[in-house]
N, C-alpha and C. Protein backbone atom coordinates (compact mmCIF):
# COMPACT_ATOMS: atom_id res chain seq x y z
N UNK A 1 0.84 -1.18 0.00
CA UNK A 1 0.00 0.00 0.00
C UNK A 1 0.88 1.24 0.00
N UNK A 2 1.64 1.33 0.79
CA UNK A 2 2.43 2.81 1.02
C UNK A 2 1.06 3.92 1.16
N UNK A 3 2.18 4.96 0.73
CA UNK A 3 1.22 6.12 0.43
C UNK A 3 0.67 5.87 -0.83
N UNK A 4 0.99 5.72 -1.74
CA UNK A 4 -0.16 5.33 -2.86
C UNK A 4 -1.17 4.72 -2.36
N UNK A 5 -1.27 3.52 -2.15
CA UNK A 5 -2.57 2.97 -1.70
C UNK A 5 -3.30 3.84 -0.76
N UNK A 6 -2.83 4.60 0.18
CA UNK A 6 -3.55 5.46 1.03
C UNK A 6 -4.04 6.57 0.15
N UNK A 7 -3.28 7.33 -0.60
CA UNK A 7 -4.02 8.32 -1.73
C UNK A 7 -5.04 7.83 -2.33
N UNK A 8 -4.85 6.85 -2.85
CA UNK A 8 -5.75 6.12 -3.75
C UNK A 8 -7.43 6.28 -2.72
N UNK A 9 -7.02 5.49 -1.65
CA UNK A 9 -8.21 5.33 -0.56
C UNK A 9 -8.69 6.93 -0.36
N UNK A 10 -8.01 7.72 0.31
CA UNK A 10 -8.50 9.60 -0.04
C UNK A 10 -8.74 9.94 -0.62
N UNK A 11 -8.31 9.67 -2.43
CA UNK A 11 -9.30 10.17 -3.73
C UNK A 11 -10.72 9.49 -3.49
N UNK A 12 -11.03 8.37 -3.00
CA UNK A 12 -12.12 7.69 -3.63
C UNK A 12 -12.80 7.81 -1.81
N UNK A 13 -12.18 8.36 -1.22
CA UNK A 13 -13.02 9.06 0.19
C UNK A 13 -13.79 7.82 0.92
N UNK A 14 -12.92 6.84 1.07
CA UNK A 14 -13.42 5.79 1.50
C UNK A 14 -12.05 4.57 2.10
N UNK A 15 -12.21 3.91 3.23
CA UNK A 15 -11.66 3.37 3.70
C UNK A 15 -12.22 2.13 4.01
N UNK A 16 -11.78 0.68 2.83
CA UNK A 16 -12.34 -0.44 3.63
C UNK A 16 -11.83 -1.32 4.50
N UNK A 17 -11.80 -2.40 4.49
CA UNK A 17 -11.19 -3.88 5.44
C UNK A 17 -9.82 -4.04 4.53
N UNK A 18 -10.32 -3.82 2.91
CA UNK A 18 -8.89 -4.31 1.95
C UNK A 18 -8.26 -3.64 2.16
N UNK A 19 -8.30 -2.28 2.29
CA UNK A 19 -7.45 -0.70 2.44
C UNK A 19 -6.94 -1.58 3.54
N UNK A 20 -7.23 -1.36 4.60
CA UNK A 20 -6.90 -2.08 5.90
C UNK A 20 -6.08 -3.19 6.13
N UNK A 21 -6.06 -3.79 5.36
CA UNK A 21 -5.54 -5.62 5.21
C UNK A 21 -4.22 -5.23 4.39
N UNK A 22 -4.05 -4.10 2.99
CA UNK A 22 -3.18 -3.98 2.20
C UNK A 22 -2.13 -3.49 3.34
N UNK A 23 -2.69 -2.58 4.13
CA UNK A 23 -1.69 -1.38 4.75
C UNK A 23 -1.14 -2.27 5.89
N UNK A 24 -1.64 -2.90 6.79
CA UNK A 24 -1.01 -4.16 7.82
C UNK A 24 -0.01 -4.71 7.14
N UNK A 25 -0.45 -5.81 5.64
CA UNK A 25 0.76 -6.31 5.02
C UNK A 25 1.95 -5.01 4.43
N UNK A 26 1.71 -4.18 4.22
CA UNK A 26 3.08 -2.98 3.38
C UNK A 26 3.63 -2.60 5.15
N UNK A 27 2.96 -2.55 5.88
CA UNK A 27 3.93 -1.78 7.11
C UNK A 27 5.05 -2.48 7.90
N UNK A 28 5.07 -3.28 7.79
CA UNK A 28 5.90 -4.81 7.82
C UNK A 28 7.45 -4.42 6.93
N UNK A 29 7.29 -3.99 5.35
CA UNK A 29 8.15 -4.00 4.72
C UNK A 29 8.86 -2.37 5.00
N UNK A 30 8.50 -1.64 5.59
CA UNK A 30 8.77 -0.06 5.86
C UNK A 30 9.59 0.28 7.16
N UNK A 31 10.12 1.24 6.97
CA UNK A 31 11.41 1.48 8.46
C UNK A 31 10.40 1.96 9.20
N UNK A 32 11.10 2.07 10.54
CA UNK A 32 9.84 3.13 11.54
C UNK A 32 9.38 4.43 10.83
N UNK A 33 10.33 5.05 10.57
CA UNK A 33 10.04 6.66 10.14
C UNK A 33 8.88 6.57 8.63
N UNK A 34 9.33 5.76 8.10
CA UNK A 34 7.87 5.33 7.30
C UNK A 34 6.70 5.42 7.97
N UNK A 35 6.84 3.97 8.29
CA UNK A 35 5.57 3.21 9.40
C UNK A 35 4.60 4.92 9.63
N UNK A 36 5.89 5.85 10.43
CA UNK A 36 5.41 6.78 11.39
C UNK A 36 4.57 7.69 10.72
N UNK A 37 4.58 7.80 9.46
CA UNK A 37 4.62 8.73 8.41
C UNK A 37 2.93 8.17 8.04
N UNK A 38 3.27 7.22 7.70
CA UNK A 38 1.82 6.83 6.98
C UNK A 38 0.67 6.86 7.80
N UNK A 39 1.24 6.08 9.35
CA UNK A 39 0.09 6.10 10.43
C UNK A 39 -0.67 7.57 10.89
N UNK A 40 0.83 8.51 10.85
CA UNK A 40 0.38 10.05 11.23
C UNK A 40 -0.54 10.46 9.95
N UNK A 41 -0.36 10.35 8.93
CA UNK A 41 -1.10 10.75 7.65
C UNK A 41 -2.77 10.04 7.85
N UNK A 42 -2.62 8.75 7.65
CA UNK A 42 -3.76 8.49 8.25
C UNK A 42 -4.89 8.63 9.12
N UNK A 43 -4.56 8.94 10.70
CA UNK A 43 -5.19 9.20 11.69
C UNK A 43 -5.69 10.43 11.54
N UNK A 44 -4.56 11.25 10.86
CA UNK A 44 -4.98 12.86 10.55
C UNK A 44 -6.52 12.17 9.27
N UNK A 45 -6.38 11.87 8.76
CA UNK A 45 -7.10 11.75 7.78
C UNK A 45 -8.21 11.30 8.53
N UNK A 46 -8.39 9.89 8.84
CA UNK A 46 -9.54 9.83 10.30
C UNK A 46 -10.08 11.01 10.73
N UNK A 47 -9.32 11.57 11.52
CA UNK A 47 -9.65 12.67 12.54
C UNK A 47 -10.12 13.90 11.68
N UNK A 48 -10.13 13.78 10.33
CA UNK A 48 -10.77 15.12 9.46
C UNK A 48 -12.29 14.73 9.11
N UNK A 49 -12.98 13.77 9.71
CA UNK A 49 -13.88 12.77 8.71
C UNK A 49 -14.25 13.22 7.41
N UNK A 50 -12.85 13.16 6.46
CA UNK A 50 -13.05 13.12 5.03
C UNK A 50 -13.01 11.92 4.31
N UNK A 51 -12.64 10.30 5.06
CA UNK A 51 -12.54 9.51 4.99
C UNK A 51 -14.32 8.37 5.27
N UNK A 52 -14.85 7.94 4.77
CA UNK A 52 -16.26 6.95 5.14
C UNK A 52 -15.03 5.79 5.06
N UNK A 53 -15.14 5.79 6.39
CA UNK A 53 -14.41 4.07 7.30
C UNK A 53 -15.41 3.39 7.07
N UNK A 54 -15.06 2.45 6.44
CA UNK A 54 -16.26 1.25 6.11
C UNK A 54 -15.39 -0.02 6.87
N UNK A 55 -14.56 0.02 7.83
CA UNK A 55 -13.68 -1.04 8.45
C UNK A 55 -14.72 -1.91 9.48
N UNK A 56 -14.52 -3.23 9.35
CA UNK A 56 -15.57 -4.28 10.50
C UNK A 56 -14.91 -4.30 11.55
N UNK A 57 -13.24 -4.13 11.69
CA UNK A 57 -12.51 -4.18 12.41
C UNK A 57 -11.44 -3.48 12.67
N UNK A 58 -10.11 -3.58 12.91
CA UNK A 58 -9.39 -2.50 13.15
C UNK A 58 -8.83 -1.71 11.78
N UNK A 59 -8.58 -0.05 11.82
CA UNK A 59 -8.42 0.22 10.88
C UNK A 59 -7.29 0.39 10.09
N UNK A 60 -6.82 -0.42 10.94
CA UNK A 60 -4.63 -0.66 10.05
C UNK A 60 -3.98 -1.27 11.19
């Protein structure tokens, strides 16, 4: 996923389980300062609700 996959998920203003499932498996392959990067980007993104979380479960 990286940040692409997360852009991708912010153009189309929606966050699902796959978004979710992609970004668990890519954070694995990323240094911390990545990791740190994407999670902060994210949550900000959460916390704007410009995102429809469609997650059953956790959201990364």
């Amino acid at each position: 996923m990286g940040l692409n996959g997360y852009e991708d998920a912010t153009r189309a203003r929606r966050w699902s389980d796959e978004d979710a499932l992609s970004l668990r498996r890519t954070l694995v392959d990323m240094t911390p300062a990545q990791r740190q990067e994407v999670i902060r980007r994210l949550i900000t993104t959460f916390n704007s609700n410009t995102l429809d979380v469609q997650t059953r479960g956790a959201s990364f």
